[in-house]
C-alpha atoms as a PDB file:
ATOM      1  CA  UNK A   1     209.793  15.167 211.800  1.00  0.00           C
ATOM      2  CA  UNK A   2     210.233  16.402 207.859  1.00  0.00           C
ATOM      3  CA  UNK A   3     209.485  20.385 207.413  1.00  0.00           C
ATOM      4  CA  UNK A   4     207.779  20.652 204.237  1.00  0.00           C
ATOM      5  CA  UNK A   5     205.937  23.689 202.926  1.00  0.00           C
ATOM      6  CA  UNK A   6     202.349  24.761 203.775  1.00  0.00           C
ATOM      7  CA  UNK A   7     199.730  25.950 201.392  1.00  0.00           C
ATOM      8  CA  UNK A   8     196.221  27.675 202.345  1.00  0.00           C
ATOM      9  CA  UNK A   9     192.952  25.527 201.713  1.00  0.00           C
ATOM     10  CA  UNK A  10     191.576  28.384 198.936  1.00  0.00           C
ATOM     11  CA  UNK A  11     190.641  31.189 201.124  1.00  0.00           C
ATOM     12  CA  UNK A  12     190.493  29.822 204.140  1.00  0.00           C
ATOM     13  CA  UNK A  13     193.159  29.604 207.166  1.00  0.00           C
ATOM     14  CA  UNK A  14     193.609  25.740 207.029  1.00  0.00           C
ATOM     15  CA  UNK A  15     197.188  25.380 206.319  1.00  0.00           C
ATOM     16  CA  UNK A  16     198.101  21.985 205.044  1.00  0.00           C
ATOM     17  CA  UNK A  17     201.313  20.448 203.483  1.00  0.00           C
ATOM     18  CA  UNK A  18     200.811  19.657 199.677  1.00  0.00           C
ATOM     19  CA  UNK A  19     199.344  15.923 199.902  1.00  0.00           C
ATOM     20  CA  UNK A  20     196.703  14.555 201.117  1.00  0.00           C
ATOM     21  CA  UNK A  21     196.198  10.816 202.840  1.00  0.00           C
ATOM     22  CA  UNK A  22     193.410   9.200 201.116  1.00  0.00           C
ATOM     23  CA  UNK A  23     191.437   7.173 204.140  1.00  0.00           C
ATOM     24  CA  UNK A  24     189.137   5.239 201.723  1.00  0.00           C
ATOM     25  CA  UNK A  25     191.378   2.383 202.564  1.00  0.00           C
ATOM     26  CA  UNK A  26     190.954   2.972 206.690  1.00  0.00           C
ATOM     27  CA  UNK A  27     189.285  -0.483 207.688  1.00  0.00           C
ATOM     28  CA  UNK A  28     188.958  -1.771 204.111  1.00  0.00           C
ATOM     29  CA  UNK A  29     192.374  -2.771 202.647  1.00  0.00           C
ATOM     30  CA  UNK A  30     194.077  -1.627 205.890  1.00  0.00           C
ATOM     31  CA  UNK A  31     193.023  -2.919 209.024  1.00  0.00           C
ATOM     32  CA  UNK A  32     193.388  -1.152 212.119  1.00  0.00           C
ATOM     33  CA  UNK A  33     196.628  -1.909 212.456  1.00  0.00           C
ATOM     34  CA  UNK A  34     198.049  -1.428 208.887  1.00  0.00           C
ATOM     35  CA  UNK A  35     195.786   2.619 209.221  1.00  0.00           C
ATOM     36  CA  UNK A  36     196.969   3.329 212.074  1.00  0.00           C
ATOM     37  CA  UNK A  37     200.772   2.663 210.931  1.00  0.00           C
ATOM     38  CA  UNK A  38     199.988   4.487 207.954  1.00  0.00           C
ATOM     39  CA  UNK A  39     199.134   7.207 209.603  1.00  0.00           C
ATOM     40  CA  UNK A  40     201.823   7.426 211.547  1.00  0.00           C
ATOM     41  CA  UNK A  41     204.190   7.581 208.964  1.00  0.00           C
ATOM     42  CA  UNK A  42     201.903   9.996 207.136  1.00  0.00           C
ATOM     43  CA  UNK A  43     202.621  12.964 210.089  1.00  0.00           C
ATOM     44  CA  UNK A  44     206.122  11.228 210.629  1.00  0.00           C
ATOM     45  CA  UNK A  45     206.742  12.272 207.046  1.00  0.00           C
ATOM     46  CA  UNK A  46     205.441  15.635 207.278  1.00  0.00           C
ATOM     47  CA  UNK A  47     201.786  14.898 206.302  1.00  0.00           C
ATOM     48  CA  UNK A  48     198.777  16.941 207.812  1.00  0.00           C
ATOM     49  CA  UNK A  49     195.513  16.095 205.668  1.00  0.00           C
ATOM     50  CA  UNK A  50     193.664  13.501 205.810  1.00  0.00           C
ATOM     51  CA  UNK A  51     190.558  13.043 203.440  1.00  0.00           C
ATOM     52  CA  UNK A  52     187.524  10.670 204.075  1.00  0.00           C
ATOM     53  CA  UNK A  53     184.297  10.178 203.821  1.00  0.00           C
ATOM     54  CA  UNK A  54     181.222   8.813 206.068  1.00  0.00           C
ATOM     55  CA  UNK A  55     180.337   6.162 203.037  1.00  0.00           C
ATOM     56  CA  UNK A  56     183.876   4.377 203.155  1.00  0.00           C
ATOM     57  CA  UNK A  57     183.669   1.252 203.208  1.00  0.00           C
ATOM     58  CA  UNK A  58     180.252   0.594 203.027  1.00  0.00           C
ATOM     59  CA  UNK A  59     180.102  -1.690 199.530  1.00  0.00           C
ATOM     60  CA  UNK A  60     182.272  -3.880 201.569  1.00  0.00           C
ATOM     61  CA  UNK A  61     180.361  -7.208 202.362  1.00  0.00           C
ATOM     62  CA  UNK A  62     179.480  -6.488 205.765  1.00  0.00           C
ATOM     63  CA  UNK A  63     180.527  -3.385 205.809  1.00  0.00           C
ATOM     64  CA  UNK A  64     177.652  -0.456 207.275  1.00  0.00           C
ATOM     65  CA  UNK A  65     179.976   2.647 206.566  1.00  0.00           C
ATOM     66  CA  UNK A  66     181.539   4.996 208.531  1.00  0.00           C
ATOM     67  CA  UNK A  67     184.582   1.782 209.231  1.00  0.00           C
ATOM     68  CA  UNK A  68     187.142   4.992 207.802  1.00  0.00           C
ATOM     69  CA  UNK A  69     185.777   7.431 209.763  1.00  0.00           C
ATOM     70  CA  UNK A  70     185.948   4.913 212.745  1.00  0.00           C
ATOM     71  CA  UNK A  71     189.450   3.888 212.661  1.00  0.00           C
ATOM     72  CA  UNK A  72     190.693   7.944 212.335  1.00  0.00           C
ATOM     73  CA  UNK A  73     189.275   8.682 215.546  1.00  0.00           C
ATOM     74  CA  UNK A  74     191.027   5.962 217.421  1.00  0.00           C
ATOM     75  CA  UNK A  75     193.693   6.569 216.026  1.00  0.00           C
ATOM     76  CA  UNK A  76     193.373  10.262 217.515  1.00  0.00           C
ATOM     77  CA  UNK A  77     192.271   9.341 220.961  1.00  0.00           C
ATOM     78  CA  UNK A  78     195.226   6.489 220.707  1.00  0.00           C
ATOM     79  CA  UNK A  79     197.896   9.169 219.640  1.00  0.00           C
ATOM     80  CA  UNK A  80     196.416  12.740 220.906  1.00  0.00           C
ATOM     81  CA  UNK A  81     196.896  13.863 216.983  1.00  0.00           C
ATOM     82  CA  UNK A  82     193.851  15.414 216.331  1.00  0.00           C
ATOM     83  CA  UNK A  83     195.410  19.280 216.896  1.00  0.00           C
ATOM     84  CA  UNK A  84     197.879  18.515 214.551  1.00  0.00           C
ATOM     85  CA  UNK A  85     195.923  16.679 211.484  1.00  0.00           C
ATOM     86  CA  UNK A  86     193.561  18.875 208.856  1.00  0.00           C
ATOM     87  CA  UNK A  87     190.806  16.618 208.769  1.00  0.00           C
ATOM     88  CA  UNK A  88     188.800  16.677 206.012  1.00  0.00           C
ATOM     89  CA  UNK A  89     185.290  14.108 205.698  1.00  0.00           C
ATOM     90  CA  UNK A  90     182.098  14.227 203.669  1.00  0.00           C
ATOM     91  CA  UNK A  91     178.316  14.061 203.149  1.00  0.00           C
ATOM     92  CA  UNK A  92     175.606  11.515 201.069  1.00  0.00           C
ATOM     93  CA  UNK A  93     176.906   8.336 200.801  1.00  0.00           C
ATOM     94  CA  UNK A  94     176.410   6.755 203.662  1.00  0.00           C
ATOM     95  CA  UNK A  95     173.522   4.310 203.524  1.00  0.00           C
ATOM     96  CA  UNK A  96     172.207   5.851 206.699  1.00  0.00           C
ATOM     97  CA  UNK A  97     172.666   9.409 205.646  1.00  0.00           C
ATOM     98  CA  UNK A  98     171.788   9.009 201.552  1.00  0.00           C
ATOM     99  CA  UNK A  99     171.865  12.629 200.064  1.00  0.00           C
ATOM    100  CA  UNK A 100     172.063  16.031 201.057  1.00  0.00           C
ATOM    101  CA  UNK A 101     168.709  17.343 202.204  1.00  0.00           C
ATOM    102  CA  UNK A 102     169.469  19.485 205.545  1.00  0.00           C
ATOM    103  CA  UNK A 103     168.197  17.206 207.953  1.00  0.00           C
ATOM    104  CA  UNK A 104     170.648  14.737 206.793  1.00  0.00           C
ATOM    105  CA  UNK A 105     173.604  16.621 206.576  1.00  0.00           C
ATOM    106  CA  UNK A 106     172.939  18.106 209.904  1.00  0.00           C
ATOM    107  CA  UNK A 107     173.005  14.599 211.375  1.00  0.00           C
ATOM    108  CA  UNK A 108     174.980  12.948 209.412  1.00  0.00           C
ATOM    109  CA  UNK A 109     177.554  16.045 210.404  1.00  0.00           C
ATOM    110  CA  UNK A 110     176.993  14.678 214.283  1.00  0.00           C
ATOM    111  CA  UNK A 111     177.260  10.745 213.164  1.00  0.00           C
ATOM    112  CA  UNK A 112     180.603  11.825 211.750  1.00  0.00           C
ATOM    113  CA  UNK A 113     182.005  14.241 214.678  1.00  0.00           C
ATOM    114  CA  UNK A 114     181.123  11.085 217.117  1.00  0.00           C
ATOM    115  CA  UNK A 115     182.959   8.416 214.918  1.00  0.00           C
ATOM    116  CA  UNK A 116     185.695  10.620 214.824  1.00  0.00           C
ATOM    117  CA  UNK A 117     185.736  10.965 218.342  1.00  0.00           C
ATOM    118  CA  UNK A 118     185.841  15.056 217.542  1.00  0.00           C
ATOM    119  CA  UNK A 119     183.789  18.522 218.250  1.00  0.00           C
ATOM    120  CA  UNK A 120     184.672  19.896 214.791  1.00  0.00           C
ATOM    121  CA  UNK A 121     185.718  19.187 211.184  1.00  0.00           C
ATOM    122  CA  UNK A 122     188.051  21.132 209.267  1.00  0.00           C
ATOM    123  CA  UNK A 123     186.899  20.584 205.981  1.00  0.00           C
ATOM    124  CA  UNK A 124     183.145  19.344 204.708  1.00  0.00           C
ATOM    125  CA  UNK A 125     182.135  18.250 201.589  1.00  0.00           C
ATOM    126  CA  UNK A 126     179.227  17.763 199.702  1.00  0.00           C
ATOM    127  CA  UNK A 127     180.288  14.524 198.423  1.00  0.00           C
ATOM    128  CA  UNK A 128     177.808  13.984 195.594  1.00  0.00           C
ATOM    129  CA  UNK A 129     175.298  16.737 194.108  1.00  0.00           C
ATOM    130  CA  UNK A 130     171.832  15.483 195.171  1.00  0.00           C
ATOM    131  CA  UNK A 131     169.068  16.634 192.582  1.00  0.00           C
ATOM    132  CA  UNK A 132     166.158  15.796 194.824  1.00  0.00           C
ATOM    133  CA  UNK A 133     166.829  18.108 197.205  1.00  0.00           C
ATOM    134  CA  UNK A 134     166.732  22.107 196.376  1.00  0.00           C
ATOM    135  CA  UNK A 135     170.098  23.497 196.638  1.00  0.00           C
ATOM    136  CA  UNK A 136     169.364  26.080 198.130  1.00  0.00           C
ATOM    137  CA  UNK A 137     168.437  24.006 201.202  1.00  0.00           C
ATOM    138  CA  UNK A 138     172.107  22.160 201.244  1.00  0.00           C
ATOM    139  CA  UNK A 139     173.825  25.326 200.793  1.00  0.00           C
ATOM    140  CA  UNK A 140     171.930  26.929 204.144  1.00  0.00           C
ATOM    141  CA  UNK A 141     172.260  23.485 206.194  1.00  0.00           C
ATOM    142  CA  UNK A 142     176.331  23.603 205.070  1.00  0.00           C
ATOM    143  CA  UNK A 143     176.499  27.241 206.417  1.00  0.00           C
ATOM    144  CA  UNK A 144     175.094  26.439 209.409  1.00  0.00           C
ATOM    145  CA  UNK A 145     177.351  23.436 210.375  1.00  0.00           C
ATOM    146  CA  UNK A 146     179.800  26.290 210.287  1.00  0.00           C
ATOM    147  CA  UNK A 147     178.152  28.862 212.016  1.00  0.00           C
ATOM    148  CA  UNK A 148     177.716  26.061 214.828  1.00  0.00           C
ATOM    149  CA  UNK A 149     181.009  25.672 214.878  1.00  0.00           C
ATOM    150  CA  UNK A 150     180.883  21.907 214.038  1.00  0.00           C
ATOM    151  CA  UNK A 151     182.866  22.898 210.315  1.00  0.00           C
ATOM    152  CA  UNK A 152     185.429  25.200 209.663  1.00  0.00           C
ATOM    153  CA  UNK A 153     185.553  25.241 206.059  1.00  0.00           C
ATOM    154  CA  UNK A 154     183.316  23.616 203.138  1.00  0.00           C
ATOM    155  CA  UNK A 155     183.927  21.759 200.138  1.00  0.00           C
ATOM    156  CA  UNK A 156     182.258  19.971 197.483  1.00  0.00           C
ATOM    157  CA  UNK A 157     182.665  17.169 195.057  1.00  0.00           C
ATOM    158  CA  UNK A 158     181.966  15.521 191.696  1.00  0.00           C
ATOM    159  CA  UNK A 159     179.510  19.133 191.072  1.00  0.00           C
ATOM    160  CA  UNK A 160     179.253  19.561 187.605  1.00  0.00           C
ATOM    161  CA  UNK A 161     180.797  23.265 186.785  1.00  0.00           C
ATOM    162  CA  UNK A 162     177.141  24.701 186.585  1.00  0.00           C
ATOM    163  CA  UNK A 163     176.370  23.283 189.685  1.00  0.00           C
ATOM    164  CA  UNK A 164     179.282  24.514 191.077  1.00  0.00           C
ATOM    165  CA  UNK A 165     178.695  27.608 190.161  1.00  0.00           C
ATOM    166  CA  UNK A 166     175.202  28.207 191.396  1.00  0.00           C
ATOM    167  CA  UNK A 167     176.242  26.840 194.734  1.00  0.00           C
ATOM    168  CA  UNK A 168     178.472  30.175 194.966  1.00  0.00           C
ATOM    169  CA  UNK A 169     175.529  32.439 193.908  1.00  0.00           C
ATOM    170  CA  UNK A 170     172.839  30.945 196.329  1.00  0.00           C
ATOM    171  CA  UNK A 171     175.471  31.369 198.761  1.00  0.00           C
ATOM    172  CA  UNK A 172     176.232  35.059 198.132  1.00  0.00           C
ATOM    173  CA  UNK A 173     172.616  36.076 197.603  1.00  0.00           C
ATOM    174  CA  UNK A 174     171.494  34.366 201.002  1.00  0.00           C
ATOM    175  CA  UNK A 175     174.402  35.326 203.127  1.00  0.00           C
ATOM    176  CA  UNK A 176     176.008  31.951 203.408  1.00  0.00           C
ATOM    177  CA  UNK A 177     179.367  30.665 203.954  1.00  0.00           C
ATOM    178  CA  UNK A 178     181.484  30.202 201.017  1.00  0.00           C
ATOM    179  CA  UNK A 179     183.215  26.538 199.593  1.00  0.00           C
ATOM    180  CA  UNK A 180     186.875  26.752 199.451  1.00  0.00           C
ATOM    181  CA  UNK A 181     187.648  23.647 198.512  1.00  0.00           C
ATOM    182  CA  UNK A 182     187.055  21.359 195.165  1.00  0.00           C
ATOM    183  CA  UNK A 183     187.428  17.753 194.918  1.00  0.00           C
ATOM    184  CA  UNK A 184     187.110  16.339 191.264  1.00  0.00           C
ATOM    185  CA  UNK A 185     188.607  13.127 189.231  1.00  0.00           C
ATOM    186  CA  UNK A 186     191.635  14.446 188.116  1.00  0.00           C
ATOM    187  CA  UNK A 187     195.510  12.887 186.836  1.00  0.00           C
ATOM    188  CA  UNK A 188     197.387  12.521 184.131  1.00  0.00           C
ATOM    189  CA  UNK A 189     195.316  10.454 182.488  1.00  0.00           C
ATOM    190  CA  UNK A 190     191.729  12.181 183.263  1.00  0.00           C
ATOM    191  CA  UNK A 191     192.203  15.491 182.371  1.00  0.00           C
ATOM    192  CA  UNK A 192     188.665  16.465 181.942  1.00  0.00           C
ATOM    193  CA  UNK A 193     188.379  19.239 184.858  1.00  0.00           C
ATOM    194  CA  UNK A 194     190.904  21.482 182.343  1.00  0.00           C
ATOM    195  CA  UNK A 195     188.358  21.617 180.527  1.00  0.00           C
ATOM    196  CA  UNK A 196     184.938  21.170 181.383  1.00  0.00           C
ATOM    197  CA  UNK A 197     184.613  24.142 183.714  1.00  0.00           C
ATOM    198  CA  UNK A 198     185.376  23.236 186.913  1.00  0.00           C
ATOM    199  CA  UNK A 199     189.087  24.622 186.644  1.00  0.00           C
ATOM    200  CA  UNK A 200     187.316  28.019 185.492  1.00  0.00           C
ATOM    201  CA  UNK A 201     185.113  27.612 188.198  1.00  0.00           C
ATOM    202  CA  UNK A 202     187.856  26.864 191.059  1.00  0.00           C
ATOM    203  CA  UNK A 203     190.103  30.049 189.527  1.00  0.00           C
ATOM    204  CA  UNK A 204     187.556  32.174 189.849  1.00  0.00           C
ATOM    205  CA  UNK A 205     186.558  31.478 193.607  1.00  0.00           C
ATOM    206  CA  UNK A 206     189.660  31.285 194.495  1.00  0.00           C
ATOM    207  CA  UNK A 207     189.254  27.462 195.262  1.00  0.00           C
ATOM    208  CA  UNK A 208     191.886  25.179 196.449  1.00  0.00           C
ATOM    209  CA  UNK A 209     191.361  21.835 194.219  1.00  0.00           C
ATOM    210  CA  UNK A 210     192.015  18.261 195.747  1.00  0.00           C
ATOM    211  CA  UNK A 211     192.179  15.661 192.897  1.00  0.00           C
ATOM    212  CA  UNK A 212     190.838  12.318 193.703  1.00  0.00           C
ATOM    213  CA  UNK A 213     192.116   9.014 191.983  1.00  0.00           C
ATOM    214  CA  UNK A 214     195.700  11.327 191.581  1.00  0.00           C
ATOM    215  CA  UNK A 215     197.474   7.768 190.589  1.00  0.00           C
ATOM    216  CA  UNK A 216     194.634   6.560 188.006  1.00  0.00           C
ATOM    217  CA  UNK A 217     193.666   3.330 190.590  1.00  0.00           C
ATOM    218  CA  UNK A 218     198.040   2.903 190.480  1.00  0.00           C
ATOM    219  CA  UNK A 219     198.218   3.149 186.973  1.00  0.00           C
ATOM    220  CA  UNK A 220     200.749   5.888 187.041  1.00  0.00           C
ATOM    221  CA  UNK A 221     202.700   4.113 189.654  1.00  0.00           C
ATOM    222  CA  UNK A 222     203.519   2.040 187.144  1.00  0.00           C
ATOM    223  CA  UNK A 223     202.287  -1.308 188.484  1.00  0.00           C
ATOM    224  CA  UNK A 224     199.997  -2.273 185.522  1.00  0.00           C
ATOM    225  CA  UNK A 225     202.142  -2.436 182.172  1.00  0.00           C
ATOM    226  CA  UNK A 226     200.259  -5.821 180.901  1.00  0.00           C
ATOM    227  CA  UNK A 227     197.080  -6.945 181.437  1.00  0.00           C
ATOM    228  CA  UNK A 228     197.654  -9.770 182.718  1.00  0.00           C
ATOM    229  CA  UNK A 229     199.631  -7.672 185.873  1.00  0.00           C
ATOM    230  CA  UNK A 230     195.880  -6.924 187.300  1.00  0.00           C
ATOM    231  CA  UNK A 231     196.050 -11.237 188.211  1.00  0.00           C
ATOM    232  CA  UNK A 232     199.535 -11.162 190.057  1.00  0.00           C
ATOM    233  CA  UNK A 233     199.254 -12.043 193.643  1.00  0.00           C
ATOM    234  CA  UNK A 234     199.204  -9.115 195.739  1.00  0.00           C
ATOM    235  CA  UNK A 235     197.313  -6.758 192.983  1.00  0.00           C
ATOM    236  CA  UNK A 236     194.933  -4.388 194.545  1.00  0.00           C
ATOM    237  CA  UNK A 237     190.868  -4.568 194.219  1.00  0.00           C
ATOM    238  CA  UNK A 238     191.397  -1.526 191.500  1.00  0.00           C
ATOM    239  CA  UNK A 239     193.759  -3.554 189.120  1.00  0.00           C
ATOM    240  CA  UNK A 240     190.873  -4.002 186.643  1.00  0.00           C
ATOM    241  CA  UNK A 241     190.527   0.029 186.625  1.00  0.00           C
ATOM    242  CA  UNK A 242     194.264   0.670 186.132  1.00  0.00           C
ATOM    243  CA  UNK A 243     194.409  -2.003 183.393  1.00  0.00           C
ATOM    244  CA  UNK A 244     191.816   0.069 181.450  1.00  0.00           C
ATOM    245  CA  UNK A 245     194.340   2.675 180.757  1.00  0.00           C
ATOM    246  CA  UNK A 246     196.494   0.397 179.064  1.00  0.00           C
ATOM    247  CA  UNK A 247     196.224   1.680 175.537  1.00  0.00           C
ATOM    248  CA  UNK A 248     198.787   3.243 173.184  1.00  0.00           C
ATOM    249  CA  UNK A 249     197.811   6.842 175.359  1.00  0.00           C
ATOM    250  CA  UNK A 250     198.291   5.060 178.561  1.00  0.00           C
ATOM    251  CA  UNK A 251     201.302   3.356 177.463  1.00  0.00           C
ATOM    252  CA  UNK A 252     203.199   6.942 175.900  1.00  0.00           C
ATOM    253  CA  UNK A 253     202.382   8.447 179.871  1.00  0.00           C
ATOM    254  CA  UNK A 254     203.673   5.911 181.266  1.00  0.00           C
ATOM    255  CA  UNK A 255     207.546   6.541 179.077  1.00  0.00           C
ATOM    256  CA  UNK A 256     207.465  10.040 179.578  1.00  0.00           C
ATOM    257  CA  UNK A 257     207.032   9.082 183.040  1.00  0.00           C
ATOM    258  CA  UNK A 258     209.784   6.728 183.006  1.00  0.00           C
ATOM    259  CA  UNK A 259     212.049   9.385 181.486  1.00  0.00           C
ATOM    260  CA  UNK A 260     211.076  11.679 184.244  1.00  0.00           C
ATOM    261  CA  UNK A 261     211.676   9.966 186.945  1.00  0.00           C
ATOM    262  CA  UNK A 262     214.508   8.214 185.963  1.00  0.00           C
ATOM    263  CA  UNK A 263     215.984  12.123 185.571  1.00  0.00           C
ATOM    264  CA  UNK A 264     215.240  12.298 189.226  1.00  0.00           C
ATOM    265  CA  UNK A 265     215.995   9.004 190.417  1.00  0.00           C
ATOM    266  CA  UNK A 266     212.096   9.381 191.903  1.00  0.00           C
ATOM    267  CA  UNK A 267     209.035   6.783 191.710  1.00  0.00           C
ATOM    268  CA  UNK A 268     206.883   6.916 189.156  1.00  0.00           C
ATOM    269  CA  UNK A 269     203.791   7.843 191.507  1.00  0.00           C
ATOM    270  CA  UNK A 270     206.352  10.433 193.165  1.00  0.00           C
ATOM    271  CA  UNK A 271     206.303  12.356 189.742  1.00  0.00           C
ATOM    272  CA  UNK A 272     202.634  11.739 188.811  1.00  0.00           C
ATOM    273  CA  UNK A 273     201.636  13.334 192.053  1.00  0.00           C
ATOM    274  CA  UNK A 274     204.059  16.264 191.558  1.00  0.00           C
ATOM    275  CA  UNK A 275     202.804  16.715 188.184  1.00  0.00           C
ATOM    276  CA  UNK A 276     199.534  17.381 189.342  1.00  0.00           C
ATOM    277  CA  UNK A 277     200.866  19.357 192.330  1.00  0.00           C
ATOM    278  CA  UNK A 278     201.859  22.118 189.780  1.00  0.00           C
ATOM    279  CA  UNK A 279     198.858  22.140 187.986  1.00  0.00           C
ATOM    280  CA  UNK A 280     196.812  25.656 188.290  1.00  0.00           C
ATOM    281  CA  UNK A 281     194.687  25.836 190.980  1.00  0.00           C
ATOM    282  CA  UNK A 282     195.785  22.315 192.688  1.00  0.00           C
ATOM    283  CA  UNK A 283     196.563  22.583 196.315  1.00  0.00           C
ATOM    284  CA  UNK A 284     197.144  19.285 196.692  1.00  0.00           C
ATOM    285  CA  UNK A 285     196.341  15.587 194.858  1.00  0.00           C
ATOM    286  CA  UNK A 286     194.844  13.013 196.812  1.00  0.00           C
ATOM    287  CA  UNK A 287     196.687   9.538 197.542  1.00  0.00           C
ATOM    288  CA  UNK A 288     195.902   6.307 199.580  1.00  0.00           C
ATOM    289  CA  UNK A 289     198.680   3.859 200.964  1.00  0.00           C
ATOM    290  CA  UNK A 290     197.659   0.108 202.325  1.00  0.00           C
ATOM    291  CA  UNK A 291     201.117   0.039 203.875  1.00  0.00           C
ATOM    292  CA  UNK A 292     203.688   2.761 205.560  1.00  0.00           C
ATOM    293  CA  UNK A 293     206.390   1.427 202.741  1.00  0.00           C
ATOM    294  CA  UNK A 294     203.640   2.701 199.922  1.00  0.00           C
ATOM    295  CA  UNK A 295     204.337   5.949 201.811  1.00  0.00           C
ATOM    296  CA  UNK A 296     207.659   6.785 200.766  1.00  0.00           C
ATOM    297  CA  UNK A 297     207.238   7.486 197.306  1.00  0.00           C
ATOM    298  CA  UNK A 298     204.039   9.415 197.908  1.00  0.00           C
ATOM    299  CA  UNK A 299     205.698  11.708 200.260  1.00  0.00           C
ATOM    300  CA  UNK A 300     208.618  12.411 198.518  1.00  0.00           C
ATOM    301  CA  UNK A 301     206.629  14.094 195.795  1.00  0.00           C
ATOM    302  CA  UNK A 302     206.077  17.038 199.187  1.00  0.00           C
ATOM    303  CA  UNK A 303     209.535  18.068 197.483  1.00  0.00           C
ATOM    304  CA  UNK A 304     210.282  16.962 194.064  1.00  0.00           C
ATOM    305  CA  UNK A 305     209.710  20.136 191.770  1.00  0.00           C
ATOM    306  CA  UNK A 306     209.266  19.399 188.157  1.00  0.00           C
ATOM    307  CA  UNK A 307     210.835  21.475 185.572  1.00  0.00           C
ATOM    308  CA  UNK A 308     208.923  23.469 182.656  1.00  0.00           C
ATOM    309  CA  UNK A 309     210.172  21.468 180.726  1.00  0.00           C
ATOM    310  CA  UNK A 310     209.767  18.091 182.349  1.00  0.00           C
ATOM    311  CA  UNK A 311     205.484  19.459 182.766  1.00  0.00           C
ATOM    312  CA  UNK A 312     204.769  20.084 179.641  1.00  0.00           C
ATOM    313  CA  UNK A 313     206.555  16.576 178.469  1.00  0.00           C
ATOM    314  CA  UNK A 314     204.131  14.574 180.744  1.00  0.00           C
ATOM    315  CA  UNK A 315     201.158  17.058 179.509  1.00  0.00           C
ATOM    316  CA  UNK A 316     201.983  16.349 175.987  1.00  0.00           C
ATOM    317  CA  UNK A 317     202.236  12.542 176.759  1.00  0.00           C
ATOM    318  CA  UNK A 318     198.827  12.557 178.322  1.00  0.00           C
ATOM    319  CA  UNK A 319     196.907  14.793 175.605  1.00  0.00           C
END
């Protein structure tokens, strides 16, 4: 098995190698089969997070969600790997388990822990903010998973900075458990969270920040140079989304990419997720693979180290 270095989930004591499997595609675009090899590969490779969600895949036709969560914990009972995997899974999408008033979360915590075929999760988030239920009340339900011992750590997701931020007062001023963990949209090509707050936010709580989408829907893997790549055989439900990005912006990331990782004779989604490795306050970006070959170039970026000078290159690219 590959060594690779471990970094702390924000202030917590969840140590985790610098990527993290995307599961979205668990029992969607990978079948049991295809996840389960993926996953193998994934701790083969040196891999020890995995992010999901309870919601994935439910806008699949006949789909119910909770197929991701599903497929994980075979997967653990099948390989005995749940000791040696930092799970992380989330809260409010699930059609059964819509939002995050406490009741919910509280059972949608136990729906979770007996797809997964577990008695705890490492890492919880609050997927979505819910406005129709006081936050107050999510904070306190969040706390308690932990205090029952049924979380270790919590996290939240696509919060506004604000939103964010009241989360950590409400939690100081009742006593509760702190987030460590931030998941926002986040790449080269959606660099919003520099600037809207939530980076602010996530420095100054000491957060450890999990970009989603870290590969712009394969965008900055390259795949999608012409539109009319997103009607090749073979191209993936999120072609349409990657083709977006295909403007004279899109186009000047994707040659300082080429420049990069021709210089290290790397992938362009190896550099694109090392990129955003490096940026301030990232502990790790977020990736999915369909297939264990998709895997290679996503775990070589565990150890490619981008110069000063080859960061600020892509950053000026992107601006």
């Amino acid at each position: 098995m590959a060594e690779t270095t471990r970094t702390r989930i924000g202030t917590s004591e969840l140590e985790i190698a610098p990527l993290a499997l995307g599961g979205n595609v668990f029992g969607w675009t990978a079948d049991r089969d295809a996840s389960f090899d993926v996953l193998d590969g994934f701790l083969a490779g040196g891999g020890n997070f995995v992010d999901t969600a309870d919601g994935y895949s439910h806008w699949v036709s006949g789909h119910g969600g909770g197929e991701s969560e599903t497929i994980l914990g075979e997967w653990f009972a099948a390989r005995g790997t749940r000791d040696r995997v930092v799970l992380a899974t989330k809260v409010s999408t699930h059609p059964q388990f819509s939002g995050l008033a406490g009741d919910n979360v509280r059972a949608a915590a136990d729906a979770s822990l007996a797809r997964l075929g577990t008695d705890y999760i490492d890492l919880y988030y609050a997927h979505f903010d819910d406005a129709e239920t006081p936050l107050e009340e999510t904070v306190a339900a969040f706390s308690g998973l932990v205090d029952a011992g049924k979380i270790r750590a919590i996290g939240i997701s696509n919060y506004t900075a604000e939103r964010a931020a009241e989360w950590f007062r409400i939690a100081r001023a009742g006593g509760y458990h702190l987030p460590v963990a931030l998941q926002p949209h986040y790449n080269l090509v959606e660099r919003a969270f520099e600037t809207n707050g939530l980076r602010a936010v996530a420095e100054a709580e000491g957060l450890g920040v999990f970009p989603y989408f870290s590969l712009a829907s394969g965008f900055l893997a390259g795949k999608y140079r012409d539109a009319g790549d997103a009607e090749t055989p073979g191209a993936s439900d999120r072609a349409s989304a990657a083709i977006a990005y295909l403007n004279d912006r899109g186009r000047a990331v994707l040659g300082a990419l080429d420049t990069v990782a021709a210089a290290h004779a790397a992938e362009l989604s190896t550099i694109a997720l090392a990129w955003l490795r490096q940026q301030p306050t990232v502990a790790a970006p977020i990736a999915s693979a369909r297939t264990r070959d998709q895997l290679t170039a996503l775990l070589a970026s565990l150890t490619t180290e981008l110069t000063p000078a080859e960061l600020e290159q892509l950053a000026v690219a992107s601006a």
